[in-house]
C-alpha atoms as a PDB file:
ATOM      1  CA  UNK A   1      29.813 156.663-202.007  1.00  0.00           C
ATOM      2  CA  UNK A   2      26.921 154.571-203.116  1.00  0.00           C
ATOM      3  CA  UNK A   3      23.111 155.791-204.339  1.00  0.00           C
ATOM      4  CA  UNK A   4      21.320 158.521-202.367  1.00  0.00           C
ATOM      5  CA  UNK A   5      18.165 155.884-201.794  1.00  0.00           C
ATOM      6  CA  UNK A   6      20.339 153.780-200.073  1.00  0.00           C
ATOM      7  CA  UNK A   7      21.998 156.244-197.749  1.00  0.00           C
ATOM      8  CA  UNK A   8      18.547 157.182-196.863  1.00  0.00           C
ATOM      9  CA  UNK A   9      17.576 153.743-195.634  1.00  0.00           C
ATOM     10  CA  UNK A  10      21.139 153.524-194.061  1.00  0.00           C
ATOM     11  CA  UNK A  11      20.312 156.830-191.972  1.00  0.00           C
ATOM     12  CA  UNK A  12      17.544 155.101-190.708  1.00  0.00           C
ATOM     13  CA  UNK A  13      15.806 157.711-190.163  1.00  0.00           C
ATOM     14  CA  UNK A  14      12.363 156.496-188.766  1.00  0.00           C
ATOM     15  CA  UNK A  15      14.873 156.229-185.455  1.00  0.00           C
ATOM     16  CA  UNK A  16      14.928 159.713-185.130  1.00  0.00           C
ATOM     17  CA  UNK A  17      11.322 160.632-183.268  1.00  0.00           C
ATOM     18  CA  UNK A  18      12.423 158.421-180.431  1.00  0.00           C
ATOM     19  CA  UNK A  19      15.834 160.093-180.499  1.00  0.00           C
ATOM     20  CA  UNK A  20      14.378 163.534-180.665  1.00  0.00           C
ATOM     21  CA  UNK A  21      11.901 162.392-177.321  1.00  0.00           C
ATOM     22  CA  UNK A  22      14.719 163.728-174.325  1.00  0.00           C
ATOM     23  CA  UNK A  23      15.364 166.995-176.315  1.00  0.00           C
ATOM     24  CA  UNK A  24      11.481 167.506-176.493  1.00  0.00           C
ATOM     25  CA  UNK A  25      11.084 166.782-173.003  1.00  0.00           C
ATOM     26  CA  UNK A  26      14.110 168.407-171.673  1.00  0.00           C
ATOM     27  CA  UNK A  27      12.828 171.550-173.021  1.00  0.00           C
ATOM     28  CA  UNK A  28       9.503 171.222-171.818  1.00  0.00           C
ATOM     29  CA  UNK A  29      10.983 170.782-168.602  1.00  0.00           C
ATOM     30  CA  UNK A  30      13.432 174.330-169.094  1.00  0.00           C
ATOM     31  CA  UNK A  31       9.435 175.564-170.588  1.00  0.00           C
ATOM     32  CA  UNK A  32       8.278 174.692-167.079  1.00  0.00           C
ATOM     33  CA  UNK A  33      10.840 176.711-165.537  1.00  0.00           C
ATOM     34  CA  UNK A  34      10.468 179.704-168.179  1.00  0.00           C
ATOM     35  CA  UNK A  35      13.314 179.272-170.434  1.00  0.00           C
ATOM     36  CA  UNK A  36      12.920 178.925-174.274  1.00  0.00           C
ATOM     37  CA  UNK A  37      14.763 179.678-176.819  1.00  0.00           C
ATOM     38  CA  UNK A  38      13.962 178.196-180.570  1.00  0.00           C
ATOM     39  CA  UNK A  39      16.909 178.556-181.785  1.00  0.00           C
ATOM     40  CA  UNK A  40      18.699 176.267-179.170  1.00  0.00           C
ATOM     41  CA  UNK A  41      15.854 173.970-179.608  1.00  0.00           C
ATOM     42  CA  UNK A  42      16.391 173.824-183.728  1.00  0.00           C
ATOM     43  CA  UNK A  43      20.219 173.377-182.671  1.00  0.00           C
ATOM     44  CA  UNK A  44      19.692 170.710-180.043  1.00  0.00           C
ATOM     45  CA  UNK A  45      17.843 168.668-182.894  1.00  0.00           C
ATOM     46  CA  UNK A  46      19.826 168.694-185.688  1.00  0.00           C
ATOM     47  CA  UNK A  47      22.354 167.918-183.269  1.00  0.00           C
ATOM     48  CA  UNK A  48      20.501 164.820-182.053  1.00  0.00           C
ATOM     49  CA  UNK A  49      20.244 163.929-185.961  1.00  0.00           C
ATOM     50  CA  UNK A  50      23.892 164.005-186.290  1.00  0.00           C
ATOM     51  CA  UNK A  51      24.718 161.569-183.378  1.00  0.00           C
ATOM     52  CA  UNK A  52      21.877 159.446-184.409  1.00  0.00           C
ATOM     53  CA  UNK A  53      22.969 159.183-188.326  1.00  0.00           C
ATOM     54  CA  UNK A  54      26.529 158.476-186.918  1.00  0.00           C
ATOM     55  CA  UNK A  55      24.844 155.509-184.581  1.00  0.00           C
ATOM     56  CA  UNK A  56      23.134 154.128-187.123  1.00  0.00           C
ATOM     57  CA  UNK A  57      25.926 154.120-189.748  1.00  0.00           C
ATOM     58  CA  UNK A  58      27.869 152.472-187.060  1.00  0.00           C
ATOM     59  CA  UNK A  59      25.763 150.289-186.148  1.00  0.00           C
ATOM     60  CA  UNK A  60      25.350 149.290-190.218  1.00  0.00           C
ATOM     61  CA  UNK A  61      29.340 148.199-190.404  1.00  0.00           C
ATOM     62  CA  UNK A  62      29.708 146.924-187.281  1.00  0.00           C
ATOM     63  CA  UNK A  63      26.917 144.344-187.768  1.00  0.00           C
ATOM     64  CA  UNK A  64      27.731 144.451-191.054  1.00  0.00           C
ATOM     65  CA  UNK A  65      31.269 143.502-190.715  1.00  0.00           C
ATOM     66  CA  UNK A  66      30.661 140.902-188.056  1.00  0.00           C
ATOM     67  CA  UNK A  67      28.126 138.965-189.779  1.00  0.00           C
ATOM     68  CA  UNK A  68      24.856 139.672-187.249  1.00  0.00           C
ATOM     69  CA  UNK A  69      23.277 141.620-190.249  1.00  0.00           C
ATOM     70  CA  UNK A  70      22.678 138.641-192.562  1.00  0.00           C
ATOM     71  CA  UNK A  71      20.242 136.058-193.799  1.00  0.00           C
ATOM     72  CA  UNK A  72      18.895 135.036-190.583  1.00  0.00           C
ATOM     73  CA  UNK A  73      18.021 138.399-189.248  1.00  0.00           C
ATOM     74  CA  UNK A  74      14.287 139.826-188.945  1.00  0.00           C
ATOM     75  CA  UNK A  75      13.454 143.277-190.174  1.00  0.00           C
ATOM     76  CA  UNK A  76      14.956 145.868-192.638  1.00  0.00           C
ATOM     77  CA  UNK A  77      18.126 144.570-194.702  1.00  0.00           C
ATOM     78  CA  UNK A  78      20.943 146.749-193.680  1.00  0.00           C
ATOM     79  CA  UNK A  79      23.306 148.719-196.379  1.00  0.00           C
ATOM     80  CA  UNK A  80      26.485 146.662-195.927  1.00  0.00           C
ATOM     81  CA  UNK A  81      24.766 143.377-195.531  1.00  0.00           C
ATOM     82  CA  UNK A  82      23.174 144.035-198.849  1.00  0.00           C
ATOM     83  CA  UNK A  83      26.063 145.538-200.741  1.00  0.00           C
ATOM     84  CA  UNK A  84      24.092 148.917-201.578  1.00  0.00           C
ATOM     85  CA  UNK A  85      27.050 150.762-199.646  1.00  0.00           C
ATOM     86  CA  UNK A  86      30.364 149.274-199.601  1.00  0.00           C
ATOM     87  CA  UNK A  87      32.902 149.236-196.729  1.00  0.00           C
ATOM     88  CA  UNK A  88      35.106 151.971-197.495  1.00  0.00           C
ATOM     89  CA  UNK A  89      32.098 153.886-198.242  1.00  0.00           C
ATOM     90  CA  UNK A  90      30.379 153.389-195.103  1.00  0.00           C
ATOM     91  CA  UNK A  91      33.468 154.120-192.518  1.00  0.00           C
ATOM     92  CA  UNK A  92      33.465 157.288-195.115  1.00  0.00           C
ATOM     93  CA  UNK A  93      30.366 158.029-194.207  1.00  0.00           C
ATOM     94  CA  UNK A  94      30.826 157.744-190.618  1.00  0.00           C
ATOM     95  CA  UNK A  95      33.509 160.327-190.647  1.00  0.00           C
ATOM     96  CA  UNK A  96      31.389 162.542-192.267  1.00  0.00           C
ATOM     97  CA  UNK A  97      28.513 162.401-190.122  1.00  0.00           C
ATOM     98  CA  UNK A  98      31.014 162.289-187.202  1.00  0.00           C
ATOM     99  CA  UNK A  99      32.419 165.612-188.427  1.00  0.00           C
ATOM    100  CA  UNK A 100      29.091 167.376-188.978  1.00  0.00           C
ATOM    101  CA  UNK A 101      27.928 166.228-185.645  1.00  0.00           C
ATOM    102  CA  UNK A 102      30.513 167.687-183.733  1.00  0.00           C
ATOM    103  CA  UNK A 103      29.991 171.427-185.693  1.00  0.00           C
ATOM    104  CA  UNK A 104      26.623 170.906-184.828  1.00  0.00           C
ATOM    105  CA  UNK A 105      27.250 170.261-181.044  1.00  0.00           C
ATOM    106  CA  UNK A 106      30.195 173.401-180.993  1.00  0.00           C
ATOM    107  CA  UNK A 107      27.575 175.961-182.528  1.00  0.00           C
ATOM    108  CA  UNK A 108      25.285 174.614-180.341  1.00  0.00           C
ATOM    109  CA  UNK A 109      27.092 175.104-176.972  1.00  0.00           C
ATOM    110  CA  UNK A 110      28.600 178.566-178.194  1.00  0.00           C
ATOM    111  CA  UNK A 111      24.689 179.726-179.037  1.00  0.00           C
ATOM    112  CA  UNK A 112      24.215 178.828-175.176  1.00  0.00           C
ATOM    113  CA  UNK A 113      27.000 179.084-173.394  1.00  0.00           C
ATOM    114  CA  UNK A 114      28.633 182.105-174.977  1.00  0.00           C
ATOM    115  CA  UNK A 115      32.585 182.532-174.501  1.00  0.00           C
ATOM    116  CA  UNK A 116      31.302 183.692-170.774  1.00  0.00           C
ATOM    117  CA  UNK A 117      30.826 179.956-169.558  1.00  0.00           C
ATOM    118  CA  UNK A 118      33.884 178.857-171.145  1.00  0.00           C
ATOM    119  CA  UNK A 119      33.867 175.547-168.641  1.00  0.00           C
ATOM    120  CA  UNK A 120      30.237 174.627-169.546  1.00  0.00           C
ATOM    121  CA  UNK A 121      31.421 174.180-173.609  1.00  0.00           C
ATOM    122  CA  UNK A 122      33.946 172.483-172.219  1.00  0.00           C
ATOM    123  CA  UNK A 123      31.688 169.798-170.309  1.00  0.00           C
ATOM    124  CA  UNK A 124      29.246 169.792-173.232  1.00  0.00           C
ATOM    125  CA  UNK A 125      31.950 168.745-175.941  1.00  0.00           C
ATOM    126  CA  UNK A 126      33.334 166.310-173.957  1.00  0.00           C
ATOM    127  CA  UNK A 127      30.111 164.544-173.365  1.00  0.00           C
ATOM    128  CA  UNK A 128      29.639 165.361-177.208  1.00  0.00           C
ATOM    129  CA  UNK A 129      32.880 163.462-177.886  1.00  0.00           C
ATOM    130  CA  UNK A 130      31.719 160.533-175.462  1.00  0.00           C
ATOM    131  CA  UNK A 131      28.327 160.691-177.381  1.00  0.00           C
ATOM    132  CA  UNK A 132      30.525 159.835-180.712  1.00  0.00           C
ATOM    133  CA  UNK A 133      32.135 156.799-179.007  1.00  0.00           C
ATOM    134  CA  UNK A 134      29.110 155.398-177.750  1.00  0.00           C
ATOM    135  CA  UNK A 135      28.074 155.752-181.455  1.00  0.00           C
ATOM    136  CA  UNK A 136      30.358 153.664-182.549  1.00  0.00           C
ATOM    137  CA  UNK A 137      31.765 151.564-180.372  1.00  0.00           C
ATOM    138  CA  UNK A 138      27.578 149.619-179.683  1.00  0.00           C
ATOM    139  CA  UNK A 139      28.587 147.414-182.607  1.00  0.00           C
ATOM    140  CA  UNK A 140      32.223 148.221-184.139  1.00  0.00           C
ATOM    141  CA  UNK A 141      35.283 147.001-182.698  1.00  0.00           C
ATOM    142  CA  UNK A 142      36.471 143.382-180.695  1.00  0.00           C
ATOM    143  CA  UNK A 143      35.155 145.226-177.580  1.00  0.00           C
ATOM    144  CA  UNK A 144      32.074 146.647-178.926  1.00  0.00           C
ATOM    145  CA  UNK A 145      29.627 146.826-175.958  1.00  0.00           C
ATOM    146  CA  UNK A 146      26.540 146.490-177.745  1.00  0.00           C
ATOM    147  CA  UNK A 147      28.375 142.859-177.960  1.00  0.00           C
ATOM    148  CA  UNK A 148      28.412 142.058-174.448  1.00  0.00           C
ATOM    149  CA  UNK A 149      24.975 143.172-172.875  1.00  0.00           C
ATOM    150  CA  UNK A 150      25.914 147.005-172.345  1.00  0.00           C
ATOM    151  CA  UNK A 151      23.453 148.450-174.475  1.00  0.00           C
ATOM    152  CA  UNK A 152      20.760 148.955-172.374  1.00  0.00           C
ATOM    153  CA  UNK A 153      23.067 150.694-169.973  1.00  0.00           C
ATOM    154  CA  UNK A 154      24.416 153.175-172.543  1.00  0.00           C
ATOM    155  CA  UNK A 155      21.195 153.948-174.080  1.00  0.00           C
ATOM    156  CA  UNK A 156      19.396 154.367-170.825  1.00  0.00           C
ATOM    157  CA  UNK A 157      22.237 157.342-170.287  1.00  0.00           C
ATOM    158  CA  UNK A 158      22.816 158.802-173.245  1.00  0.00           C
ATOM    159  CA  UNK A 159      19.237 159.215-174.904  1.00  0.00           C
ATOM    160  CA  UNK A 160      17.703 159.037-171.074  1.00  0.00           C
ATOM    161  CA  UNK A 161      19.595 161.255-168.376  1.00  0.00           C
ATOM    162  CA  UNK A 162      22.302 163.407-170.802  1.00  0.00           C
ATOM    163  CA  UNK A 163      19.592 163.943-173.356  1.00  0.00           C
ATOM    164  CA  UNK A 164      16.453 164.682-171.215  1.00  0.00           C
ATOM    165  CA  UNK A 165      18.721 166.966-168.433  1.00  0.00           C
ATOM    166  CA  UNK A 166      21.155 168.173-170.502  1.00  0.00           C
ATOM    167  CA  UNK A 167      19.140 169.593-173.511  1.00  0.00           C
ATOM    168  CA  UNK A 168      17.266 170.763-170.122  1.00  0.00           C
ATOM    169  CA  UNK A 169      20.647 172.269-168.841  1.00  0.00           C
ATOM    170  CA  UNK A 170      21.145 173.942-172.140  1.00  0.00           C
ATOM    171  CA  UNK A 171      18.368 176.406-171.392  1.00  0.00           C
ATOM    172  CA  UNK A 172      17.945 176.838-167.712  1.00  0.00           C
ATOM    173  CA  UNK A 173      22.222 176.452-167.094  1.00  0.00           C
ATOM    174  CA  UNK A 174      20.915 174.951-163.944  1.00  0.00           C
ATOM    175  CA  UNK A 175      19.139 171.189-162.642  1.00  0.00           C
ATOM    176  CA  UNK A 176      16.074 170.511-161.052  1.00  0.00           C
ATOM    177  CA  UNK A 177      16.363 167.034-159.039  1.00  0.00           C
ATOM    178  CA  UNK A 178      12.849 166.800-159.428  1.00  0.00           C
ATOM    179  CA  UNK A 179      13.546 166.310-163.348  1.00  0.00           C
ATOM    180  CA  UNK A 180      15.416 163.008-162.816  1.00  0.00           C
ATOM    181  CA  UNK A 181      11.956 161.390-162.722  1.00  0.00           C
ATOM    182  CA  UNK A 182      11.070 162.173-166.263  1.00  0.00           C
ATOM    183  CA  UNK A 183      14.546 161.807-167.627  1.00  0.00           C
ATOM    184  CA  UNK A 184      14.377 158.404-166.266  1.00  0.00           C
ATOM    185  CA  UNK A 185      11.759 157.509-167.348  1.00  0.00           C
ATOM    186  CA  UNK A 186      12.619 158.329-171.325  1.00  0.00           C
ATOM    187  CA  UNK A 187      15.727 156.871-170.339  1.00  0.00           C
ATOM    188  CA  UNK A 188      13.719 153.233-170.055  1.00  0.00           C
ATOM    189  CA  UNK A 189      11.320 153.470-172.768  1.00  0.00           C
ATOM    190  CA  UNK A 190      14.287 153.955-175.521  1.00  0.00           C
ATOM    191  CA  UNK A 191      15.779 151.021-173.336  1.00  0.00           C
ATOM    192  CA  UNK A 192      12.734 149.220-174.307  1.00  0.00           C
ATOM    193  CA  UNK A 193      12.848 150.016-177.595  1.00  0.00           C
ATOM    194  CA  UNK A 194      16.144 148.378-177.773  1.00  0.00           C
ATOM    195  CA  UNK A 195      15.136 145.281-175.968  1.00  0.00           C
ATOM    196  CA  UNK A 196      12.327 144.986-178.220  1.00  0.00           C
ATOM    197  CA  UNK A 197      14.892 144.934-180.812  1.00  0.00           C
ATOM    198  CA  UNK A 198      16.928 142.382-178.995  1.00  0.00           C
ATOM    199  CA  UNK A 199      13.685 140.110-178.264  1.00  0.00           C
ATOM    200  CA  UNK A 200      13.175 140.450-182.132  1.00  0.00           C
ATOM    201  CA  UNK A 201      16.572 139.279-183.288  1.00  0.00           C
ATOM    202  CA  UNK A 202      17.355 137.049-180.071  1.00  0.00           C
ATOM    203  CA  UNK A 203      18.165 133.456-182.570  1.00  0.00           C
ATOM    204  CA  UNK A 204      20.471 135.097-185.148  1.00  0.00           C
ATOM    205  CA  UNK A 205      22.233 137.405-181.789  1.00  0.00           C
ATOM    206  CA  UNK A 206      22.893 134.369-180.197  1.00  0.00           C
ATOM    207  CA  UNK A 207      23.934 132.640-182.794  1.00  0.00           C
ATOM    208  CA  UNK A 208      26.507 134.772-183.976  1.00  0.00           C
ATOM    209  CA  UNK A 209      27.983 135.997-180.737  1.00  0.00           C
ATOM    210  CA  UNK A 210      25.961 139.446-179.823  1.00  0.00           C
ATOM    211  CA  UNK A 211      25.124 138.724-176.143  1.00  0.00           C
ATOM    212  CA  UNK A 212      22.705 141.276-175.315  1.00  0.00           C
ATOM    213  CA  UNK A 213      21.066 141.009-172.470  1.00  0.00           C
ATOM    214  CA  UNK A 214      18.012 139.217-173.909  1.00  0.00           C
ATOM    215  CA  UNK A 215      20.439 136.640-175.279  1.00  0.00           C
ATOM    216  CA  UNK A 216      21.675 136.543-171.254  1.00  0.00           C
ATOM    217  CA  UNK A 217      18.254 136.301-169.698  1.00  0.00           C
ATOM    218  CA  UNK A 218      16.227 133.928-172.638  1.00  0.00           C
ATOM    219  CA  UNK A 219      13.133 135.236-174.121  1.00  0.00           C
ATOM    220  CA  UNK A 220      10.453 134.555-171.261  1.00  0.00           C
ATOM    221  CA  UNK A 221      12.452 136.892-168.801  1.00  0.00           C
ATOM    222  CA  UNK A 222      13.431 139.197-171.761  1.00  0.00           C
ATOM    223  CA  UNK A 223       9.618 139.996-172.091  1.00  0.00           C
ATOM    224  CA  UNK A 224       9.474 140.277-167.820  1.00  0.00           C
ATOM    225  CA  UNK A 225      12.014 142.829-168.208  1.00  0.00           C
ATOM    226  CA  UNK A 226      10.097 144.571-170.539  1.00  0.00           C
ATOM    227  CA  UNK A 227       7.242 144.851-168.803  1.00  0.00           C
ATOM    228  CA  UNK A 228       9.571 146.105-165.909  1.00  0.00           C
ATOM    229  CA  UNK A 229      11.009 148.812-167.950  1.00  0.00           C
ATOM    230  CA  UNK A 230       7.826 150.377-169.438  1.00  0.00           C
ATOM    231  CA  UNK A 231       6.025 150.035-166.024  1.00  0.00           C
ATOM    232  CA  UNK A 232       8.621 151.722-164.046  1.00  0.00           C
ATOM    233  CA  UNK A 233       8.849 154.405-166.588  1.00  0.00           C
ATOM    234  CA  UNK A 234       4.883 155.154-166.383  1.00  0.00           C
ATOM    235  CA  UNK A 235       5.536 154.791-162.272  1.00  0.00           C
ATOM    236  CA  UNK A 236       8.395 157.925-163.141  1.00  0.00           C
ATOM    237  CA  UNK A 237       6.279 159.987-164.845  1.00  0.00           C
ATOM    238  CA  UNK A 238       3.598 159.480-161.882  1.00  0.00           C
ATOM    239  CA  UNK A 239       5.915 160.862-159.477  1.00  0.00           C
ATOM    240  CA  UNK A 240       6.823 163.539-161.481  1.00  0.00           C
ATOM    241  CA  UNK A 241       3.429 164.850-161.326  1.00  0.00           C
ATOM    242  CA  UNK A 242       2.919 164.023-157.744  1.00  0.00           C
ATOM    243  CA  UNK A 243       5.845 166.186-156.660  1.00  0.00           C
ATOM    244  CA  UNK A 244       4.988 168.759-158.792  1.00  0.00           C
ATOM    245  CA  UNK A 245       1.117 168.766-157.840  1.00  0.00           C
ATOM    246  CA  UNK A 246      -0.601 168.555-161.516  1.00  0.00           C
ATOM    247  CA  UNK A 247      -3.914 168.645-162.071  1.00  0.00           C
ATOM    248  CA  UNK A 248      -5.861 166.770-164.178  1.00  0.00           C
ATOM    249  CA  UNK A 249      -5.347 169.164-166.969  1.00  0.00           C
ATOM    250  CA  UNK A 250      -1.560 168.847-166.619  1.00  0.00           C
ATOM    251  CA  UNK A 251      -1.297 165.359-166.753  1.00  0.00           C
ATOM    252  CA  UNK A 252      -3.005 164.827-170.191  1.00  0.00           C
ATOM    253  CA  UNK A 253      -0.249 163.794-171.837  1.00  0.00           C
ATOM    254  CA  UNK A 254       0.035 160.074-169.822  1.00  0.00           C
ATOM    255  CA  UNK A 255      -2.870 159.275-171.997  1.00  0.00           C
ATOM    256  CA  UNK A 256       0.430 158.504-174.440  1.00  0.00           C
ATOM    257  CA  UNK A 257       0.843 155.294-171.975  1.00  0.00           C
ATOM    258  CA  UNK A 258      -2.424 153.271-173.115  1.00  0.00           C
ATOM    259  CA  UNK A 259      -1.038 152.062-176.657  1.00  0.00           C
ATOM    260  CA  UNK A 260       1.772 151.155-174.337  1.00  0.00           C
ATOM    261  CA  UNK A 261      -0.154 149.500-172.371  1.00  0.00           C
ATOM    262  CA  UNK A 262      -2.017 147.698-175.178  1.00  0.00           C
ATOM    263  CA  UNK A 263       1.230 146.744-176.428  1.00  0.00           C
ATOM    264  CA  UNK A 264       2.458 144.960-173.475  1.00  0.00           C
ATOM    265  CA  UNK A 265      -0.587 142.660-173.765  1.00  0.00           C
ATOM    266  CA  UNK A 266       0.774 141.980-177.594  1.00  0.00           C
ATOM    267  CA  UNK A 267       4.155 140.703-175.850  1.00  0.00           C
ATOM    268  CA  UNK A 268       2.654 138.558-173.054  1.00  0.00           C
ATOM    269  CA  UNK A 269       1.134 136.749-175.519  1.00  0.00           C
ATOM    270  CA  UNK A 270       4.379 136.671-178.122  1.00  0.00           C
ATOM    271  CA  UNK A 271       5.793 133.497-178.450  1.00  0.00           C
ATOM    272  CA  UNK A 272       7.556 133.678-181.771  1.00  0.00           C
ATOM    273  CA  UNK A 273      10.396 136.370-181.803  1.00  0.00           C
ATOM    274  CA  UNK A 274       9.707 137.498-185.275  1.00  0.00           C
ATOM    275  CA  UNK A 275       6.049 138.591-184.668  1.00  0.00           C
ATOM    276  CA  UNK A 276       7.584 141.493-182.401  1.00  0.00           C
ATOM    277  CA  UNK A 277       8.586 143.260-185.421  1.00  0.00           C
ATOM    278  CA  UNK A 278       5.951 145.649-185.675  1.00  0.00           C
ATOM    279  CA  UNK A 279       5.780 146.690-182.277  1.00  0.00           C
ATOM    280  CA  UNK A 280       9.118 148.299-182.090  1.00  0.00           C
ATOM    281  CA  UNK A 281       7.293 151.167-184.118  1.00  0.00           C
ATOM    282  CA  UNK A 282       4.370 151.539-181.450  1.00  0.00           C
ATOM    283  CA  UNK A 283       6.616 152.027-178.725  1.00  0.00           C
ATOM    284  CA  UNK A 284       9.150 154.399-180.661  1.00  0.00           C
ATOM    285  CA  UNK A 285       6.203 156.601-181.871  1.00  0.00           C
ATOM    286  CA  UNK A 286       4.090 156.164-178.440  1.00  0.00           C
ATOM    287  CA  UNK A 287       7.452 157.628-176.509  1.00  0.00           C
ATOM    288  CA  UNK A 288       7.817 160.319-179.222  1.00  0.00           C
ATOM    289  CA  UNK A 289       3.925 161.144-178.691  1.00  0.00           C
ATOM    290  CA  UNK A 290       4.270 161.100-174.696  1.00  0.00           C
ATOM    291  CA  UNK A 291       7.117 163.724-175.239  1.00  0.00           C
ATOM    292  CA  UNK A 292       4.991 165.936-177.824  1.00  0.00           C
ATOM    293  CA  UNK A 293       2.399 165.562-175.346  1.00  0.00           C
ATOM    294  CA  UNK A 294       4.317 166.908-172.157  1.00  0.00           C
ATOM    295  CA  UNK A 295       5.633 169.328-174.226  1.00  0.00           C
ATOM    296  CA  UNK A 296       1.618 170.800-174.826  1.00  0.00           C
ATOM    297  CA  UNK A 297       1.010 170.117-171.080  1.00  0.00           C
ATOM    298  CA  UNK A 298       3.765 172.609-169.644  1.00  0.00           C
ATOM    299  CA  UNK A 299       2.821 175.198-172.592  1.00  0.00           C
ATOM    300  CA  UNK A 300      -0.864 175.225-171.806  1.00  0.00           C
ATOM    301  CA  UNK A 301      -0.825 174.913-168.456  1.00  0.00           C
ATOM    302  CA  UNK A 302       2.041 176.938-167.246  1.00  0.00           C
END
């Protein structure tokens, strides 16, 4: 099934701090509440690195396969588009991952749920099963969505809302409204992680059919929305501590904004698509930090 160096790179796995940002902050927001438990938290991880491994094999093929990963493309050459991993391989590979994921998400539930909240496992792997299609079906298939500007809407729920409230759910078994603020908000910074992404690779996406919905809006309003999406989520997390009445002390952790902010000077001023590259690192790691960061907040300063 191909070397181990190039399953690595295929794994992606300098994705994984922005996918591991909703658990982190989902628990600090159960932490707020009083409920911890590590190994839920351990659980809710490796689970997260499942369904990420799985979206980013996917995501490998189905560009692969359709010809987006190729010459033209800015940033990391992809396993399929390079031959490293072959075809067969790869859809291997995703049903392993796939497989592994979904042990990961049962333990996970049983650990706590128990066999006493028999409907809440039963909520938790379905959205676990929906989390697998949405995997796979952002780049592979004729209908892939990730193909027709639904990205942003799938990764705004699925690493915003379910993973920020329902990690949070997996502790508490219970939802505070008030927590829709931060979940939001993570919701649109891994949105603008993917738009970054989109803004990057906007020439060879349009050229080979991936309308995202840079391609749909051009690259001027592309950035706009940016700015839009990182701004609302710092106006979020500004609620969040006005409606829960933090202090100074407690609101440390927005200090994570200002490389944000630095960075959306470094767009405004972008006017080739390939010099966007190496932001798409600041804001992964600058979201991951902001989660670490709230995380300290609620433990310090509950």
């Amino acid at each position: 099934m191909g070397n181990t160096k190039a399953w690595i790179q295929a794994a992606r796995l300098r994705t994984l701090p922005l996918s591991f940002s909703g658990i982190i902050v989902g628990t600090a927001l159960a932490r707020y509440q009083g409920q911890f438990n590590w190994p839920i938290f351990i659980l809710a991880l490796l689970t997260t690195v499942g369904f990420q491994v799985t979206s980013n094999f996917a995501n490998d093929y189905g560009d692969g396969v359709k010809g987006t990963d190729n010459e033209d493309r800015i940033g990391p050459v992809r396993a399929l588009q390079s031959g490293s991993i072959s075809r067969k391989a790869l859809k291997q590979g995703i049903l392993v991952s796939v497989i592994i994921s979904m042990f990961l998400a049962l333990a996970l539930v049983y650990l706590a749920f128990g066999l006493d909240n028999l409907p809440y496992i039963l909520v938790f792997m379905v959205l676990g099963v929906l989390s697998i299609w949405a995997a796979i079906k952002y780049t592979v298939g004729s209908n892939a969505y990730g193909y027709r500007g639904m990205g942003d809407l799938f990764v705004f729920l699925f690493f915003g809302l379910l993973g920020v409230l329902g990690s949070m759910f997996l502790y508490t078994k219970s939802l505070d409204w008030n927590a829709l603020f931060p979940a939001v908000a993570i919701g649109l910074l891994c949105v603008a992680v993917l738009n970054l992404n989109n803004l990057r690779d906007i020439a060879s996406d349009k050229k080979h059919g991936k309308i995202t919905m840079v391609v749909k809006m051009g690259f001027e309003k592309g950035k706009r929305y940016h700015f839009f999406l990182i701004l609302m989520a710092l106006i979020c997390f500004s609620l969040f501590i006005f409606m829960k009445g933090f202090g100074w002390k407690q609101s440390f952790f927005m200090l994570a904004f200002l490389p944000l902010l630095i960075h959306l000077r470094k767009v405004n001023q972008t006017t080739n698509p390939g010099n966007l590259d190496t932001e798409l690192k600041k804001v992964a790691l600058s979201t991951f930090l902001l989660s670490l960061l709230f995380l300290i907040s609620v433990n310090i300063f509950l």
